[in-house]
N, C-alpha and C. Protein backbone atom coordinates (compact mmCIF):
# COMPACT_ATOMS: atom_id res chain seq x y z
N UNK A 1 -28.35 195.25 -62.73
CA UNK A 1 -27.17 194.84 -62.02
C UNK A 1 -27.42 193.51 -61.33
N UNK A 2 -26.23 192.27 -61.76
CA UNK A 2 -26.74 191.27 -60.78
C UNK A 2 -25.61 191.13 -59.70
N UNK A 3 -26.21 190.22 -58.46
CA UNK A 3 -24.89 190.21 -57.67
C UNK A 3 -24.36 189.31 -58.16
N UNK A 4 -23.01 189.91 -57.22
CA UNK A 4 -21.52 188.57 -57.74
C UNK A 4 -20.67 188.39 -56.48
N UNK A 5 -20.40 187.02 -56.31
CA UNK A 5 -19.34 187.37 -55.17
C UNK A 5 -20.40 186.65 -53.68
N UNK A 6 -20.32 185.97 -53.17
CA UNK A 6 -20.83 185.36 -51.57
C UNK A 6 -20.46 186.35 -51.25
N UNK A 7 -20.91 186.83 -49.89
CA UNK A 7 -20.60 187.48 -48.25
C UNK A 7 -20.03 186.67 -47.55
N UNK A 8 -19.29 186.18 -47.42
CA UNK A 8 -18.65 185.46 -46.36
C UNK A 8 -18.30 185.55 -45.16
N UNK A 9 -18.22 186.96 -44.79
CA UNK A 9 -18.28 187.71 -43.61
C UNK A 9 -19.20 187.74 -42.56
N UNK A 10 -19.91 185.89 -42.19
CA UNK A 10 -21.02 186.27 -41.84
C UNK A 10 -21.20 186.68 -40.01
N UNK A 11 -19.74 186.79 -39.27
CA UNK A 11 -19.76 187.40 -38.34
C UNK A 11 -19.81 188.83 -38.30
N UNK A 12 -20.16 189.66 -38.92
CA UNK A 12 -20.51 190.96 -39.27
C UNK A 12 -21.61 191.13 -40.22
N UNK A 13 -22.26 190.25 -40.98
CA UNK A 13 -23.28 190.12 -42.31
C UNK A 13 -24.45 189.51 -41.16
N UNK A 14 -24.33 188.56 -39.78
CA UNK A 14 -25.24 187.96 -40.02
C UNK A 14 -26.65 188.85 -38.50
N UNK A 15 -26.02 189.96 -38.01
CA UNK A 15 -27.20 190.74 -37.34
C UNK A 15 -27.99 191.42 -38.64
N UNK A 16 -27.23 192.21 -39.27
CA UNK A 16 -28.26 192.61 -40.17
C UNK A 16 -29.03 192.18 -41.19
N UNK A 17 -28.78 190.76 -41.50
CA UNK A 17 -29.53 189.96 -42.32
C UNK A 17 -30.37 189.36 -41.65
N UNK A 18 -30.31 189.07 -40.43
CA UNK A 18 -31.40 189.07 -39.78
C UNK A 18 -32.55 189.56 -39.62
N UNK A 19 -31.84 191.24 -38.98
CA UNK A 19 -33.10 192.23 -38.67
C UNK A 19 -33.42 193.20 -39.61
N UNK A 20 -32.69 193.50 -40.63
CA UNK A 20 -33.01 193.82 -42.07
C UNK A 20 -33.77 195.03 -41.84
N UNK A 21 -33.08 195.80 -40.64
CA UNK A 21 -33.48 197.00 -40.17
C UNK A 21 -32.78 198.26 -40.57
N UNK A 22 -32.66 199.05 -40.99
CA UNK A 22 -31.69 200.22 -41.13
C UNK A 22 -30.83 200.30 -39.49
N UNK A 23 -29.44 200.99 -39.45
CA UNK A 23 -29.17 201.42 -38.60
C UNK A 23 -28.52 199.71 -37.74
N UNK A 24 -28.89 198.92 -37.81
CA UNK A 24 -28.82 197.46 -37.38
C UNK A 24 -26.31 197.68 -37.37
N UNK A 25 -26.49 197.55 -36.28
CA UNK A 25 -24.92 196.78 -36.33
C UNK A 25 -23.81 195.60 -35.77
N UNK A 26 -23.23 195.37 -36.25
CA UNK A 26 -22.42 194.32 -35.63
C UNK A 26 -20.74 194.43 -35.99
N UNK A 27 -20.37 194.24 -34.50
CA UNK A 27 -18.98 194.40 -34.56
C UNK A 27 -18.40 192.80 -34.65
N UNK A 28 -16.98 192.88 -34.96
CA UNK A 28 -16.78 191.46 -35.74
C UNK A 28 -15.00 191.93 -34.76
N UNK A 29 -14.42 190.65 -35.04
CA UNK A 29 -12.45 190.70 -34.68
C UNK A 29 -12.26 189.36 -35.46
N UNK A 30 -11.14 189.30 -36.18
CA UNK A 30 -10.58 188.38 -36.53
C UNK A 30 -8.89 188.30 -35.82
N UNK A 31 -9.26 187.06 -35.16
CA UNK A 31 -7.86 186.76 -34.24
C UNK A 31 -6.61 186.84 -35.40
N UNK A 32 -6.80 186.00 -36.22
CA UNK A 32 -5.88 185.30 -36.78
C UNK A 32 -4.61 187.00 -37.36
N UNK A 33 -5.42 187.64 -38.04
CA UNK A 33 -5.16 189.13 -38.54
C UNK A 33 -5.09 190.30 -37.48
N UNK A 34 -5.73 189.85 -36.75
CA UNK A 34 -5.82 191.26 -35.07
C UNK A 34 -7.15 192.23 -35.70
N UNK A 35 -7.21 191.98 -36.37
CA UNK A 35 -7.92 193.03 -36.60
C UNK A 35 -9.42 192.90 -36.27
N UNK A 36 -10.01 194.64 -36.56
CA UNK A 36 -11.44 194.25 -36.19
C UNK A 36 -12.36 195.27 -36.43
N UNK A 37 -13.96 195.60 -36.37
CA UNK A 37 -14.36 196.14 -37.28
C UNK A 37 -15.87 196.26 -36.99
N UNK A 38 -16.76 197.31 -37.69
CA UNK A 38 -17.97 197.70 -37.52
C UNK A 38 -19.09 197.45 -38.54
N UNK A 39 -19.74 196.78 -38.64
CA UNK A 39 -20.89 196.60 -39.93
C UNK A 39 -22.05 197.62 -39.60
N UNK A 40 -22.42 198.90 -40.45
CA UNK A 40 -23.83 199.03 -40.28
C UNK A 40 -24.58 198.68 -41.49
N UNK A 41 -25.69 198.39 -41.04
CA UNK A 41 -26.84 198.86 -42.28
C UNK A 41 -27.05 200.07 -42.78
N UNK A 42 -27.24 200.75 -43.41
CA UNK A 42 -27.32 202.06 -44.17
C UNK A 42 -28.71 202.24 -44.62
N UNK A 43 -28.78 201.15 -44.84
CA UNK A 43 -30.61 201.31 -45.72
C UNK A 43 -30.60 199.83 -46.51
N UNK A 44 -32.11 199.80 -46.42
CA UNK A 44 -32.61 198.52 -46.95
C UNK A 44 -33.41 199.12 -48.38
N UNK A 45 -33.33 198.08 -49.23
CA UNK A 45 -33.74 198.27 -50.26
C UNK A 45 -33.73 196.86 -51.34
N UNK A 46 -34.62 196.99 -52.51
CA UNK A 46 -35.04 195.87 -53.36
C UNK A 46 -34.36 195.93 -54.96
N UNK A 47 -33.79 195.22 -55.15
CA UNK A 47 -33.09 195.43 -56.56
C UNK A 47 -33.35 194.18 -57.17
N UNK A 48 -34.31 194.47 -58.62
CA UNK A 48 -34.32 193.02 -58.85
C UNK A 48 -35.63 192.60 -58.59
N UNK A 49 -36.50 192.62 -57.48
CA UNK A 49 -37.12 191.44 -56.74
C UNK A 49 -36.28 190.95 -55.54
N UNK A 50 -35.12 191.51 -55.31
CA UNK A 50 -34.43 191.05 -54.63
C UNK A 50 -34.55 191.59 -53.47
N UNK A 51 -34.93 191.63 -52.08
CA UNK A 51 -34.29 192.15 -50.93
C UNK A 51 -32.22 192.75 -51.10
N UNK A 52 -32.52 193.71 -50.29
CA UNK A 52 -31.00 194.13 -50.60
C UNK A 52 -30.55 195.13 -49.17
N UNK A 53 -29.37 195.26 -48.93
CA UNK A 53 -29.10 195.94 -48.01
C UNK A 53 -27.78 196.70 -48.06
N UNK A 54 -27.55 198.28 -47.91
CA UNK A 54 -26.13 198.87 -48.14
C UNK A 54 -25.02 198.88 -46.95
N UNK A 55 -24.40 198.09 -46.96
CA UNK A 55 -23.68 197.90 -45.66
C UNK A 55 -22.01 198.88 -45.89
N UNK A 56 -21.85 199.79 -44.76
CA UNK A 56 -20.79 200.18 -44.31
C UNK A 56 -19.74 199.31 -43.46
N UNK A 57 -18.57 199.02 -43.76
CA UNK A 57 -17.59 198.35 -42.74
C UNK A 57 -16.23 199.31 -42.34
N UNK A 58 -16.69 199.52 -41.39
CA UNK A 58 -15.20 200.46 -40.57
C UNK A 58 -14.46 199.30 -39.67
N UNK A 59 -13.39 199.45 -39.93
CA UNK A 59 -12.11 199.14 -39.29
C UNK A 59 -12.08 199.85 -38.23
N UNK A 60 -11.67 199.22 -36.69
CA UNK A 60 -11.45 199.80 -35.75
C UNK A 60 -10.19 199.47 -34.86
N UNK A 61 -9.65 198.04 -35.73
CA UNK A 61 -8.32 197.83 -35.08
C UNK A 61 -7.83 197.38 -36.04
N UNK A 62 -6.59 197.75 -36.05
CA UNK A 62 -5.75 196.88 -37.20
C UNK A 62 -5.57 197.66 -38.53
N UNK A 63 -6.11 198.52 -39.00
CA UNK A 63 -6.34 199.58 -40.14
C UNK A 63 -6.94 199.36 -41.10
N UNK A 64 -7.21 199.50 -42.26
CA UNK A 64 -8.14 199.07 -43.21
C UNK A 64 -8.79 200.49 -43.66
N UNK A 65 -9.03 200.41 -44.82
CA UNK A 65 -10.52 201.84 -45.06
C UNK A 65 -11.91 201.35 -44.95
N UNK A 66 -12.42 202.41 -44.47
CA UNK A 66 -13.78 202.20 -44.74
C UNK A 66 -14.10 201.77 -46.00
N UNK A 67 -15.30 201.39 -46.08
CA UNK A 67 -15.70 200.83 -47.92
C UNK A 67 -17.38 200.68 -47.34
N UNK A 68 -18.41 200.71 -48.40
CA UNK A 68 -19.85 200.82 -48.59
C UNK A 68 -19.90 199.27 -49.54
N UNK A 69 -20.44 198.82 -49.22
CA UNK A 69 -21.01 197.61 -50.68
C UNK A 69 -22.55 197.35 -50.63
N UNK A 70 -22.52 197.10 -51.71
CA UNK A 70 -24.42 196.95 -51.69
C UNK A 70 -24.47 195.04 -51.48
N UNK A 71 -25.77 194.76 -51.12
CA UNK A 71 -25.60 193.04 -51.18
C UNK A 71 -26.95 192.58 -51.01
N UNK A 72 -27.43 191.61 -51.98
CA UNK A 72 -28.65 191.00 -52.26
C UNK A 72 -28.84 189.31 -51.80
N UNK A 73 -29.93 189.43 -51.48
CA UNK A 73 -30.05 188.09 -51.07
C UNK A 73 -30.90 187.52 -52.52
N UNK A 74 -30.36 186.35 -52.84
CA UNK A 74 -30.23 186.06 -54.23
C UNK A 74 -31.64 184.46 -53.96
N UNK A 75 -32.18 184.03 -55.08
CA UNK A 75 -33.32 183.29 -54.99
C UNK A 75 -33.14 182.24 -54.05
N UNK A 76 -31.39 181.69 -54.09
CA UNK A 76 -31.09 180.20 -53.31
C UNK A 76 -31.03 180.94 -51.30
N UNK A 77 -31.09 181.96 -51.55
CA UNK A 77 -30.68 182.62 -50.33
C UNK A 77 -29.46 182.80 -49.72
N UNK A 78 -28.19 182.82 -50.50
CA UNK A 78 -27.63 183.39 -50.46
C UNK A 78 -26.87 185.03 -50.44
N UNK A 79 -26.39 185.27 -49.66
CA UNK A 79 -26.05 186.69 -49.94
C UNK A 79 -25.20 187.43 -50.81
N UNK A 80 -25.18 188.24 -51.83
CA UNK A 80 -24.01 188.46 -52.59
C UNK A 80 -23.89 190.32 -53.04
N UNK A 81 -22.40 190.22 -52.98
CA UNK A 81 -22.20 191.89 -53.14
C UNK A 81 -23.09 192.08 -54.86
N UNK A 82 -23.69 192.93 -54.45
CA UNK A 82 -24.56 193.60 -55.77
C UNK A 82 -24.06 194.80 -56.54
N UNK A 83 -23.47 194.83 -57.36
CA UNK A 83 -22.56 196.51 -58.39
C UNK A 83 -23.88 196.32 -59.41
């Protein structure tokens, strides 16, 4: 599986790419939409050679579903959703 797709989200992407800890979170709001929202880490893991991390995002204002994505940090160091 390779990744596809940037993270762009990096007001919610960028505590746990940091500390690349399980359990690691960051809450995020986007004015523009109202809305706003929870990142955890789930678990760290290597795909590839790749560092990788399974991130959960809950919605806490504004509505949205939850969703899981996997995401690799790719050779240039970029981050990208991994299927």
């Amino acid at each position: 599986m390779k990744p596809t797709g940037s993270f762009s989200s990096s007001r919610c992407g960028r505590c746990w790419r940091e500390a690349q800890k399980q359990g690691a979170t960051a809450d995020w709001a986007a004015k523009q939409s109202g809305r706003a929202g929870r990142a955890t880490l789930l678990r760290v893991f290597e795909r590839n050679g790749m560092p990788c991390g399974e991130i959960e995002h809950v919605f806490t204002v504004g509505g949205g579903n939850r969703y899981v994505l996997p995401f690799c940090r790719t050779g240039d160091g970029t981050w990208k959703v991994a299927f």
